[in-house]
C-alpha atoms as a PDB file:
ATOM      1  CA  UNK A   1     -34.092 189.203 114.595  1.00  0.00           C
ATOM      2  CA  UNK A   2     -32.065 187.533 112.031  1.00  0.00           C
ATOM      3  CA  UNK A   3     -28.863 188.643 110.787  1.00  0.00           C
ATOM      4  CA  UNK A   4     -27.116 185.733 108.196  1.00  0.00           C
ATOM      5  CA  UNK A   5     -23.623 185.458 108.171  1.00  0.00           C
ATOM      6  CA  UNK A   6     -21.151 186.569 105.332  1.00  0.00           C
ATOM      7  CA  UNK A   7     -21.118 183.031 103.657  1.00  0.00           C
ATOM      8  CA  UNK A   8     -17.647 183.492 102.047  1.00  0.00           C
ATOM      9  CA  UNK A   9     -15.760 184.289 104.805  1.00  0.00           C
ATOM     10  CA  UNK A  10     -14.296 181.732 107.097  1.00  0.00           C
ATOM     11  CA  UNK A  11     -14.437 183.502 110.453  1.00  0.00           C
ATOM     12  CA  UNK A  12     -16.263 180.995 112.271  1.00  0.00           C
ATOM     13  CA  UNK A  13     -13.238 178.178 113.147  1.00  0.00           C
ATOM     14  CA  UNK A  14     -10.228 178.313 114.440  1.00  0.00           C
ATOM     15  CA  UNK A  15      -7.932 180.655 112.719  1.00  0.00           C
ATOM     16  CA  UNK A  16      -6.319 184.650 113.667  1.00  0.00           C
ATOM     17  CA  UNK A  17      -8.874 186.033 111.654  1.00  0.00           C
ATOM     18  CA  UNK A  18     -12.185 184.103 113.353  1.00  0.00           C
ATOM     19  CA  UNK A  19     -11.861 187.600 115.449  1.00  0.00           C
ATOM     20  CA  UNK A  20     -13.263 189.296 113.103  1.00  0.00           C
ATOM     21  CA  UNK A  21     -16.297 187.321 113.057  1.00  0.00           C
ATOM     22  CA  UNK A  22     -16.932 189.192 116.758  1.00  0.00           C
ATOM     23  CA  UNK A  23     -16.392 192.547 115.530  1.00  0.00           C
ATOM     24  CA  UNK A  24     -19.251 191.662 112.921  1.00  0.00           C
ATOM     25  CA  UNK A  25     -21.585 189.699 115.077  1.00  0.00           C
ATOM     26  CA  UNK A  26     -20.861 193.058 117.893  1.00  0.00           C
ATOM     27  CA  UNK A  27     -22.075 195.435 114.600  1.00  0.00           C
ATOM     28  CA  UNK A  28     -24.977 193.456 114.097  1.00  0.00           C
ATOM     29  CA  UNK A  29     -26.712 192.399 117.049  1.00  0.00           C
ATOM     30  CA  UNK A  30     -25.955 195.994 119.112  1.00  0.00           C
ATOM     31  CA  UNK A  31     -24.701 198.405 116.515  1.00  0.00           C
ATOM     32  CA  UNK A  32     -26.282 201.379 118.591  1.00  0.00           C
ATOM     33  CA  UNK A  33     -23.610 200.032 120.806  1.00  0.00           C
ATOM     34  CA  UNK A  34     -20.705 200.590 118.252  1.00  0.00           C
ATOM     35  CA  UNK A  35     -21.946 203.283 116.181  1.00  0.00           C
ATOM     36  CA  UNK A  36     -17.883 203.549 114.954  1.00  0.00           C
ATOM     37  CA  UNK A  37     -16.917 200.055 114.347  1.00  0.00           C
ATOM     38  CA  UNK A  38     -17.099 199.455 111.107  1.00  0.00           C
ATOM     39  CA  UNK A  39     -16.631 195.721 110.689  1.00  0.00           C
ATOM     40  CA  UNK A  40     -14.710 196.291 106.784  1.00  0.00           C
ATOM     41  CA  UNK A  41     -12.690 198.472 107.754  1.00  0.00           C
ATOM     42  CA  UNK A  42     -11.186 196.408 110.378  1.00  0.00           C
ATOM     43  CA  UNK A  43     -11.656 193.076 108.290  1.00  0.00           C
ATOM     44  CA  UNK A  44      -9.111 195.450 105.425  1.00  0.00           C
ATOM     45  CA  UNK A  45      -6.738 196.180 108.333  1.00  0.00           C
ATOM     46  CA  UNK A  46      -6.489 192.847 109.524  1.00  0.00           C
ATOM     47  CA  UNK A  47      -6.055 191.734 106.040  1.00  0.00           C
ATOM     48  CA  UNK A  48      -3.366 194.434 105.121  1.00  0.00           C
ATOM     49  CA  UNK A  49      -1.091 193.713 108.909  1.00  0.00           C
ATOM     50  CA  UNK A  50      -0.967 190.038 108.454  1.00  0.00           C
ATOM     51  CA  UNK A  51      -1.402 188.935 105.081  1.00  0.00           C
ATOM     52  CA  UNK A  52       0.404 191.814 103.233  1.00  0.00           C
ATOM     53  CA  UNK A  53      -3.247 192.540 101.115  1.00  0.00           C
ATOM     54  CA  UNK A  54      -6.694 193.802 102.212  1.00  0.00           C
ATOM     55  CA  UNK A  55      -9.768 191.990 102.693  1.00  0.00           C
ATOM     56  CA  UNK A  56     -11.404 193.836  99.982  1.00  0.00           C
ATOM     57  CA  UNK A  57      -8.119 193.699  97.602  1.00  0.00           C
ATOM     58  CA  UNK A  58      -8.833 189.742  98.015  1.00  0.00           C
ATOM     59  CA  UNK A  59     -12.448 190.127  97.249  1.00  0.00           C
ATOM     60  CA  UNK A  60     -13.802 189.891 100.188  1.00  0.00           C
ATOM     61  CA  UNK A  61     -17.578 191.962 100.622  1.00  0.00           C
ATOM     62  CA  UNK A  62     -19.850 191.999 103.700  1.00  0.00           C
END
C-alpha cells in the first residue's frame, strides 16, 4: 500500500503544524478507523486559529 505525501506541505519537521501530518497519515493508512476526520478541514482550522488564514485561503490542497 502506498500512499505519497502532500509534497507542498511541510508537516514532516519540527514545527506546530507537523501535527497535522498525523491526522493525514491516521486518514490514510486506517481511514475505516476515522470515517469523520477529514484531514482539510482540520489542516483550514489549524490554519485559521494560529495563523489568522486557512490552509486552503494560502493555497494549500491535499
Amino acid at each position: 500500500m502506498w500512499f505519497p505525501a502532500p509534497l507542498d506541505i511541510s508537516w514532516d519537521y519540527p514545527s506546530p503544524q507537523a501535527c497535522l501530518g498525523l491526522v493525514w497519515l491516521a486518514k490514510a493508512l486506517h481511514p475505516e478507523l476515522f470515517p469523520n476526520l477529514d484531514p482539510l478541514k482540520e489542516a483550514d482550522r489549524f490554519y485559521q486559529e494560529f495563523y489568522g488564514r486557512s490552509f486552503t485561503d494560502l493555497g494549500g490542497k491535499l
